[in-house]
Protein backbone atom coordinates (compact mmCIF):
# COMPACT_ATOMS: atom_id res chain seq x y z
CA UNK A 1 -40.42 -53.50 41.37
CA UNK A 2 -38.51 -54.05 44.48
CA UNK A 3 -36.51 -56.62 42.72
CA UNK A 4 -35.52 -54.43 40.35
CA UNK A 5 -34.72 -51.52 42.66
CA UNK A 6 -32.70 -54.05 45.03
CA UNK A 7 -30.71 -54.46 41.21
CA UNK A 8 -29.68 -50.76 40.63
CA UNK A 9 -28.49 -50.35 44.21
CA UNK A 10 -26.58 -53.53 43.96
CA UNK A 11 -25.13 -52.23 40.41
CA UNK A 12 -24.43 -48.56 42.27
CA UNK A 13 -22.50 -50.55 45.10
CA UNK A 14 -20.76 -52.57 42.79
CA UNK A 15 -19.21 -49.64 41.10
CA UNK A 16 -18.94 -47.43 44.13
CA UNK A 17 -16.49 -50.28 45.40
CA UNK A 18 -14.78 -50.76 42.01
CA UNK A 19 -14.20 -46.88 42.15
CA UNK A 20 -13.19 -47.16 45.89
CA UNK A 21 -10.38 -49.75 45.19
CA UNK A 22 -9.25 -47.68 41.93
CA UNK A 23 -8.91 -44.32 44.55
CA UNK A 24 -6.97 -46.84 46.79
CA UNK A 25 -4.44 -48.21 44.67
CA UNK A 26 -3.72 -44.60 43.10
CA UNK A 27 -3.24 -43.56 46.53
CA UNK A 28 -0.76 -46.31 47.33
CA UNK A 29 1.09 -45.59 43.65
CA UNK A 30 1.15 -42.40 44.76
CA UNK A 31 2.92 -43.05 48.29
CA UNK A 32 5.47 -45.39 46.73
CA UNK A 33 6.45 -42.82 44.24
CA UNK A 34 6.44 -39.57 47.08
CA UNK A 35 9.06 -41.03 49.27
CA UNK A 36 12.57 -40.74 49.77
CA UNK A 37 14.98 -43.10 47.33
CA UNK A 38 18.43 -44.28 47.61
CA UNK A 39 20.06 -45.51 44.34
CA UNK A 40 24.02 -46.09 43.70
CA UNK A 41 25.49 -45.06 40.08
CA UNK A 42 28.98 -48.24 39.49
CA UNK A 43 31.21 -46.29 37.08
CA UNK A 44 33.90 -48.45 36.78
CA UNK A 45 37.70 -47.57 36.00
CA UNK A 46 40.68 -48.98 34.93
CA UNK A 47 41.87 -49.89 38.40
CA UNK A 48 39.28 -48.88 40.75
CA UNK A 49 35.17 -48.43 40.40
CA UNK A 50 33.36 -45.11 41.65
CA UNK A 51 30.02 -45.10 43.57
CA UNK A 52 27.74 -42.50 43.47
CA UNK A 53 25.41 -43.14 45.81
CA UNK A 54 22.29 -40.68 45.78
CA UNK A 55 19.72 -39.49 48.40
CA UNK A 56 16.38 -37.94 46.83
CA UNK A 57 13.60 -36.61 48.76
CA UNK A 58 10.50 -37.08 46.97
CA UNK A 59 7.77 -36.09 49.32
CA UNK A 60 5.98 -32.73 49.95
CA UNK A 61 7.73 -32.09 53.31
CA UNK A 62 11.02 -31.99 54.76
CA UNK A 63 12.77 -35.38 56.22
CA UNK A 64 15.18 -35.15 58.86
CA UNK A 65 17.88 -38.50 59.36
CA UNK A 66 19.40 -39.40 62.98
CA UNK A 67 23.24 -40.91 62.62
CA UNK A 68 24.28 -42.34 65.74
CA UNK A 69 28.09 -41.56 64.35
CA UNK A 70 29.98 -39.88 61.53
CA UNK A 71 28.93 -42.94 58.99
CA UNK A 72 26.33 -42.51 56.61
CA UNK A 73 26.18 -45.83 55.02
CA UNK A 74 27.37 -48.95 54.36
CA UNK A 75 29.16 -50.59 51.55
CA UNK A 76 29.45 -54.44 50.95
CA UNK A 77 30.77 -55.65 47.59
CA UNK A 78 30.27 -59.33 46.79
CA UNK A 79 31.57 -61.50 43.73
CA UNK A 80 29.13 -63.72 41.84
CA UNK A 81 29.96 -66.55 44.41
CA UNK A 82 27.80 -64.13 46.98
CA UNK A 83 31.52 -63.90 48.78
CA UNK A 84 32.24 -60.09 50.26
CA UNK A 85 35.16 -59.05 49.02
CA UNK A 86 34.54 -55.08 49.86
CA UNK A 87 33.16 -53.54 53.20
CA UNK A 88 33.61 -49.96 53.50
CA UNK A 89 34.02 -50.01 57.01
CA UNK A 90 36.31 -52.22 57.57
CA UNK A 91 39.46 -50.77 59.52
CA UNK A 92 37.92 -46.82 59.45
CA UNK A 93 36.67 -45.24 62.64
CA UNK A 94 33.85 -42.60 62.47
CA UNK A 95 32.93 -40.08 65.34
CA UNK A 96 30.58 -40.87 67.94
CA UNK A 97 27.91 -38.69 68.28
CA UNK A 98 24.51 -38.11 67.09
CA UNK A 99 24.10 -35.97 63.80
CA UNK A 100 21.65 -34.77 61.55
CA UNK A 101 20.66 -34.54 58.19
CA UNK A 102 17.61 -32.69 56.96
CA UNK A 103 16.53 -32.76 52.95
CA UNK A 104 13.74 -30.32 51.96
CA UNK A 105 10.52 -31.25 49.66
CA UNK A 106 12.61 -32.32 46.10
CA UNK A 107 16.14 -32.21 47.98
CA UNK A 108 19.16 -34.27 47.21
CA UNK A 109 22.28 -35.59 48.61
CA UNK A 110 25.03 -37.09 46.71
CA UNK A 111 28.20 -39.13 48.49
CA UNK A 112 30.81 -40.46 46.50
CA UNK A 113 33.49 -43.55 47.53
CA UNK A 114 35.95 -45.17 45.64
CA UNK A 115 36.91 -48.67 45.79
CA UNK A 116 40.45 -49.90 44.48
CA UNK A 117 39.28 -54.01 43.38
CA UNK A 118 41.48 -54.92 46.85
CA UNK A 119 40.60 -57.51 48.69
CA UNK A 120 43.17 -58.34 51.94
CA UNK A 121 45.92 -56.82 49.82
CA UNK A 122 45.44 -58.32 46.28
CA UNK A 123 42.95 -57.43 43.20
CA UNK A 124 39.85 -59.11 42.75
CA UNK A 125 39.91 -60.79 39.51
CA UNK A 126 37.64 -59.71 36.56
CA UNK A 127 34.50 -60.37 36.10
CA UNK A 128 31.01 -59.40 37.41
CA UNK A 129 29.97 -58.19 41.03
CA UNK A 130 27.15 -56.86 42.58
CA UNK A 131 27.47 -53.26 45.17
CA UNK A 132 24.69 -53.13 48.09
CA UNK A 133 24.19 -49.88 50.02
CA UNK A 134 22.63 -49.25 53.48
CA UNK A 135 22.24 -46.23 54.79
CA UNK A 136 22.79 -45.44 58.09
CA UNK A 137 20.21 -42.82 58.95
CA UNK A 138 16.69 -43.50 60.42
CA UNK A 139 14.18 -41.15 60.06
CA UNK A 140 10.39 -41.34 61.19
CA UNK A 141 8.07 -43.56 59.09
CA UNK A 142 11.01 -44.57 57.43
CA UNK A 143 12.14 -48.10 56.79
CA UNK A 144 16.12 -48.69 56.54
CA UNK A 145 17.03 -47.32 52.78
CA UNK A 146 19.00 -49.70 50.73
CA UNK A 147 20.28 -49.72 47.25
CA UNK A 148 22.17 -51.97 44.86
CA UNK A 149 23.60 -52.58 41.49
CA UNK A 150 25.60 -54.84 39.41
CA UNK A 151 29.11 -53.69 37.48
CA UNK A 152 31.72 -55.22 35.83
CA UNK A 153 35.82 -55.03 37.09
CA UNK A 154 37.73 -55.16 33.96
CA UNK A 155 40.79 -57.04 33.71
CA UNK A 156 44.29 -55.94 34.63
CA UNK A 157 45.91 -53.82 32.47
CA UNK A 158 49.32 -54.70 30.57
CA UNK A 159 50.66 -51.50 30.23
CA UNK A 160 49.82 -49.25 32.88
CA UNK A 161 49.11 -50.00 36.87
CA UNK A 162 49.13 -47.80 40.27
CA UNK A 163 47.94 -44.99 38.79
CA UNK A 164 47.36 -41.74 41.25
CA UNK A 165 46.35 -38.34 39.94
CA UNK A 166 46.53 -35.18 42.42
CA UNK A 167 45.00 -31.69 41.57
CA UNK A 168 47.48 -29.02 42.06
CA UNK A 169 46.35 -24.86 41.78
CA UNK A 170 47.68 -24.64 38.65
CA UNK A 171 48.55 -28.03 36.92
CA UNK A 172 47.68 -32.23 37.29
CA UNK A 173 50.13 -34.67 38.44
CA UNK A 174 49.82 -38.22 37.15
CA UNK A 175 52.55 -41.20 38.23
CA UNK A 176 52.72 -44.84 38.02
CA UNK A 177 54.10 -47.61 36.29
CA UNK A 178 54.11 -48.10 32.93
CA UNK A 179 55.62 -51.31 30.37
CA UNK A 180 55.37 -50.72 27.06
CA UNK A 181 57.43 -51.96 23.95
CA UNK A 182 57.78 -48.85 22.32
CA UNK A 183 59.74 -45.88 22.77
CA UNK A 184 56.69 -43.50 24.08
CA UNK A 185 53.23 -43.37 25.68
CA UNK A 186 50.70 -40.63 24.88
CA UNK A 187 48.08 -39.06 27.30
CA UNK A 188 44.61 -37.37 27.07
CA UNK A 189 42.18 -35.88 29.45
CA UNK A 190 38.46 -35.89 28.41
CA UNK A 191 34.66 -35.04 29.95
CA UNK A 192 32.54 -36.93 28.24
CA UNK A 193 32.06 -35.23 25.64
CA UNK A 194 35.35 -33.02 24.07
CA UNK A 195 39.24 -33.31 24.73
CA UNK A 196 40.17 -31.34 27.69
CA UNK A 197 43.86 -31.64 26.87
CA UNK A 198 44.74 -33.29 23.75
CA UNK A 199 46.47 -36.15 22.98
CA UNK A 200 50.19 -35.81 23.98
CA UNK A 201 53.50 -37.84 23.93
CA UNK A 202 55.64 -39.41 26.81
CA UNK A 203 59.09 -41.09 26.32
CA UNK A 204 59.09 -44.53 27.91
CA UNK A 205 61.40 -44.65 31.29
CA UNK A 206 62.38 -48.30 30.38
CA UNK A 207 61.96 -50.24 27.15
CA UNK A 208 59.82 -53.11 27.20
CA UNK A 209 59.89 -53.22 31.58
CA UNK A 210 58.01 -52.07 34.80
CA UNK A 211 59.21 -48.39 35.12
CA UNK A 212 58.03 -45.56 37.43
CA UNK A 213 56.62 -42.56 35.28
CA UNK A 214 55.54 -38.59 36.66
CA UNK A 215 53.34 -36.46 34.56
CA UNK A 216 53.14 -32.80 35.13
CA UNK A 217 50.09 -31.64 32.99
CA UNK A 218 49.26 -27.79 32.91
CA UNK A 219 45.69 -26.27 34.24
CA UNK A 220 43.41 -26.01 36.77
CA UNK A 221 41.45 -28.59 36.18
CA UNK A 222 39.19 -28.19 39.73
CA UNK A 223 37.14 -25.42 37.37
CA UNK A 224 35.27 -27.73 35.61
CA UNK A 225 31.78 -29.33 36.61
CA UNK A 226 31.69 -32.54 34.53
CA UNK A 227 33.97 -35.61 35.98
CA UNK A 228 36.95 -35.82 34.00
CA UNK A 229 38.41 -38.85 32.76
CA UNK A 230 42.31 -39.31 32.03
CA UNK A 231 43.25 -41.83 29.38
CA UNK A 232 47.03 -43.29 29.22
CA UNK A 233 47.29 -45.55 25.84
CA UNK A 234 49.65 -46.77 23.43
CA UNK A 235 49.19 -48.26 19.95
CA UNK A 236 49.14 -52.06 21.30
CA UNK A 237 45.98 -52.18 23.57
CA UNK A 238 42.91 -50.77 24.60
CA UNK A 239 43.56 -46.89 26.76
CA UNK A 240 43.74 -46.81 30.41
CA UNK A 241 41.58 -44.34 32.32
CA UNK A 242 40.70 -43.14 35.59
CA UNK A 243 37.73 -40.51 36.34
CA UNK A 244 38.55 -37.53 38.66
């Protein structure tokens, strides 16, 4: 009889422990998941790549960040040798005093940076790379919040190269370069999903050379909430585009 008793308790123990260690790991699921992330978004362009990097706060409570300056992260690019070829900051200066940043229960904080493929004055060549993000602020209970992701910079294109695009009030100005064999270029400005301005037609500065060209494009274009993507294309090769 007391064998058998010394059995059931055993048995009870057994499964009070197996329940004990279930409770245990759902608890530490749940703290990994009720935290505060950092992930970076690599959209890359014709002639430079966009980072979005994101800040979520997935806990119950709010989370305050200490800078000890005006920089919120860091951002190293390396090729697939593991050589940097990107640090974003190199050669800026960033002001010198403590700051704070504060993200309620479910709160986010997006940054955005652009990188141009220079490296010491020339273009990276194609090919894969790999972004790695720190960021900069410490909070309590915290450890240092990193991210990272791999993209892709395209090669260089034939026809089109130092692209800029400003926002004006009331229209978009494009120049650059452009070398194409034919007698005009045509433009288009989409969102991702329908034609913001449709596909128009450019004469050619120069035939079949390097020539500067300036596009004034009616609208204010700051009114809309998706990124919008310019494409510059002819019929020989694959359309140009920059996000803004």
């Amino acid at each position: 009889m007391k064998i058998r008793m010394f059995s059931i308790i055993f048995v009870l123990c057994l499964m009070a422990g197996c329940s004990q260690s279930q409770e245990a790991e759902e608890v530490g699921n749940d703290v990994t998941e009720n935290t505060v992330q950092l992930s970076v978004d690599a959209r890359e362009d014709s002639e430079q790549v966009r980072f979005a990097i994101d800040l979520l706060n997935q806990t119950e409570e709010e989370v305050t960040f200490e800078f000890r300056s005006g920089m919120r992260y860091e951002i190293r690019v390396l090729n697939e040798d593991g050589k940097e070829v990107y640090r974003y900051s190199k050669g800026r200066m960033f002001t010198q005093a403590i700051e704070y940043v504060t993200l309620g229960p479910g709160e986010s904080e997006t940054y955005v940076e652009t990188w141009n493929y220079q490296d010491e004055g020339s273009r990276v060549p194609e090919g894969n790379y790999k972004v790695f993000v720190t960021f900069t602020g410490e909070a309590a209970g915290l450890d240092v919040l990193t991210a990272e992701e791999d993209f892709t910079i395209p090669p260089l294109h034939s026809s089109f190269r130092n692209v800029r695009v400003f926002q004006h009030d009331q229209h978009l100005e494009v120049t650059g370069d452009v070398n194409s064999s034919g007698n005009e270029f045509h433009y288009s400005i989409e969102d991702g999903h329908n034609e913001v301005v449709e596909k128009s037609s450019e004469a050619v500065p120069k035939k079949g050379e390097w020539a500067s060209f300036s596009l004034q494009i009616p609208g204010n274009f700051s009114e809309h909430n998706r990124q919008l993507m310019l494409l510059l294309f002819n019929e020989e090769e694959k359309p140009f585009h920059m996000t803004f």
